[in-house]
Protein backbone atom coordinates (compact mmCIF):
# COMPACT_ATOMS: atom_id res chain seq x y z
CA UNK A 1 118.66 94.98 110.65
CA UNK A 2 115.37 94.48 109.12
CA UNK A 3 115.80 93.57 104.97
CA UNK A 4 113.97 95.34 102.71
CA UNK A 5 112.68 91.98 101.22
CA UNK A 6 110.32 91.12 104.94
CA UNK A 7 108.33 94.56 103.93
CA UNK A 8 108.50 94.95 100.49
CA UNK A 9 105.05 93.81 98.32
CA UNK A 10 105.26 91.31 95.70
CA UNK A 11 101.98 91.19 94.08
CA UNK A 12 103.26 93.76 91.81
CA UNK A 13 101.41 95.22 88.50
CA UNK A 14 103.87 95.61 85.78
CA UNK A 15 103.64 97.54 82.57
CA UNK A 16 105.64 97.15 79.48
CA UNK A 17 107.58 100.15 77.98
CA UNK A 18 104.89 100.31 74.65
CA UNK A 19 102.10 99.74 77.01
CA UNK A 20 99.72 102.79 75.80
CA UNK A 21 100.02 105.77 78.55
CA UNK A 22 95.99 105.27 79.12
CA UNK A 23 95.87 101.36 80.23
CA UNK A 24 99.11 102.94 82.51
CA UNK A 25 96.15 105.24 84.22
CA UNK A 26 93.74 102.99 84.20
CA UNK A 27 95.83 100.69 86.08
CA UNK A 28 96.97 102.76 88.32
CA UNK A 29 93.37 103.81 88.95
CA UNK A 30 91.50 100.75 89.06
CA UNK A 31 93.80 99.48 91.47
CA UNK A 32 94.21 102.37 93.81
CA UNK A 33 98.25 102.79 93.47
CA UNK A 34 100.41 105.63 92.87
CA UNK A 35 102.78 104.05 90.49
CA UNK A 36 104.05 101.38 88.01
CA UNK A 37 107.20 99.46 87.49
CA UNK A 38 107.85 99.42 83.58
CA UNK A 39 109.64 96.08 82.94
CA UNK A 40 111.26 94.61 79.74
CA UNK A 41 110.79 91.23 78.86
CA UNK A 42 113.03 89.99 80.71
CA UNK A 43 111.02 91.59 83.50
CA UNK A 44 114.13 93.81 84.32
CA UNK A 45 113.40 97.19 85.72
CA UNK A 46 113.53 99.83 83.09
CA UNK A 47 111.65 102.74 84.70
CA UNK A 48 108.17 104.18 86.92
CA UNK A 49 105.17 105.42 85.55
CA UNK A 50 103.80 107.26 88.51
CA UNK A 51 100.71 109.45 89.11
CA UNK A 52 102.64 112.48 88.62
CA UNK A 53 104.43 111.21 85.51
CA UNK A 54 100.58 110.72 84.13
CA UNK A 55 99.64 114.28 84.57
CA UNK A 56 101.95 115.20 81.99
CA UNK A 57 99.00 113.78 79.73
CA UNK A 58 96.62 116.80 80.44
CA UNK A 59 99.12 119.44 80.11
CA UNK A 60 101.07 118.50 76.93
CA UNK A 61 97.89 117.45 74.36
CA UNK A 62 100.53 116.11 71.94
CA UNK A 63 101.13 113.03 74.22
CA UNK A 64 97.50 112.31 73.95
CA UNK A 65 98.68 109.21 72.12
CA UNK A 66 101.86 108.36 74.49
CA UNK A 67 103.29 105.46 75.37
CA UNK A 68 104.68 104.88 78.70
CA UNK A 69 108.35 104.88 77.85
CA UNK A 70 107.69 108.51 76.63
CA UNK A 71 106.52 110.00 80.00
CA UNK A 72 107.96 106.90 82.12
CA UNK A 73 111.02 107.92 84.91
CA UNK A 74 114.23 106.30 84.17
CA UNK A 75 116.59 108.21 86.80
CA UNK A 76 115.71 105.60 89.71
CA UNK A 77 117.12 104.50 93.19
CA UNK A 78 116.27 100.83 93.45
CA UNK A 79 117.67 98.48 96.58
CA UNK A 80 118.31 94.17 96.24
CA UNK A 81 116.54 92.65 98.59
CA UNK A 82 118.72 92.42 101.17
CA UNK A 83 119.11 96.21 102.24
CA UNK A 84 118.62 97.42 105.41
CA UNK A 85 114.75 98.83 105.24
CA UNK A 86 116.23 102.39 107.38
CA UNK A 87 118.16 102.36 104.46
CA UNK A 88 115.32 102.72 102.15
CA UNK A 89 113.58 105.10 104.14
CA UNK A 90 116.07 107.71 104.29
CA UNK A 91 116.79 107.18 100.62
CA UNK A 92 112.63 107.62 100.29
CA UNK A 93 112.66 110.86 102.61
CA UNK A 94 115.77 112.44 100.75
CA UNK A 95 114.70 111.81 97.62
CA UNK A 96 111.26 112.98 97.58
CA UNK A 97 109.73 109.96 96.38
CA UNK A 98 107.07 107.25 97.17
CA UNK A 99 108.25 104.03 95.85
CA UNK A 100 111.45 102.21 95.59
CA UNK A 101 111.80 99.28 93.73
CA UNK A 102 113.49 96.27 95.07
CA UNK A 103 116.00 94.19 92.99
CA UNK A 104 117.50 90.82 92.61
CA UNK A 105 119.83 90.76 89.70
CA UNK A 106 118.64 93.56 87.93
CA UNK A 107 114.69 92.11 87.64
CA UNK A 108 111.84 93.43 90.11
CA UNK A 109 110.53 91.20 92.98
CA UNK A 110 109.29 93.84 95.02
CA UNK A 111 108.31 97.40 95.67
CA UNK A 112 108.36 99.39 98.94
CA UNK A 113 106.01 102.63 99.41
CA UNK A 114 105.98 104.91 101.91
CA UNK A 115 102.52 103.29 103.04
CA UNK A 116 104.01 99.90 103.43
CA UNK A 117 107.12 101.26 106.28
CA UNK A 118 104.59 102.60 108.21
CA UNK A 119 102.60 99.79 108.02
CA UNK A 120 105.64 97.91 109.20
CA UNK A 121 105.87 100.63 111.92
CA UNK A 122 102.59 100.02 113.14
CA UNK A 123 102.44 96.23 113.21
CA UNK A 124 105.54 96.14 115.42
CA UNK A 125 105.91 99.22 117.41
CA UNK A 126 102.45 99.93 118.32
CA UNK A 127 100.35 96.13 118.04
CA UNK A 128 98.59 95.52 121.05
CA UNK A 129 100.42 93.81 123.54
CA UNK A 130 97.93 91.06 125.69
């Protein structure tokens, strides 16, 4: 069993839940990533701001002035550390989804995309063997 924590990323970007819904975009932008963990200040996991949660913004003028937590996704499947990585990808491929947080007691220290598995995938199934 490889644990989600020898995958996940920790150099994680966090947002707060009155973080304005622009400096979320620009973020996400600037940094070339799909999504945000929204954090208290506790830096416990209280939702994603994700690409598609931003596009809301240009359809709905009225949240021209929105903070994250009004647009943010609360409904979320996070993992602790410890869970089996298949695990993770067959919640990811069920659920639709890109990211997955990844726990440990209830605060973020780590995220898993889609991007990073298969960069897993490729470092150990198909690195060049000397």
């Amino acid at each position: 069993m490889l644990a989600a924590k020898e995958v996940m990323a920790t150099n994680l970007i966090t947002v707060a839940e009155n973080t304005p819904v622009q400096t979320a975009m620009r973020l996400i932008v600037e940094n070339d990533i799909t999504g945000l963990p929204v954090v208290d200040e506790e830096h416990k996991l209280v939702g994603i701001i994700s690409e598609k949660d931003l596009l809301k913004v240009l359809y709905q003028p009225h949240l021209g002035d929105a903070l994250v937590m009004d647009i943010m996704s609360t409904d979320l499947i996070t993992f602790e550390e410890d869970a089996d990585l298949v695990d993770v990808a067959e919640a990811m491929i069920e659920g639709h989804f890109r990211r997955v947080p990844i726990l440990r007691d209830g605060r973020i220290v780590g995220l898993i995309t889609r991007r990073d598995i298969l960069r897993h995938v490729i470092d150990t199934r198909y690195a060049v063997r000397i």
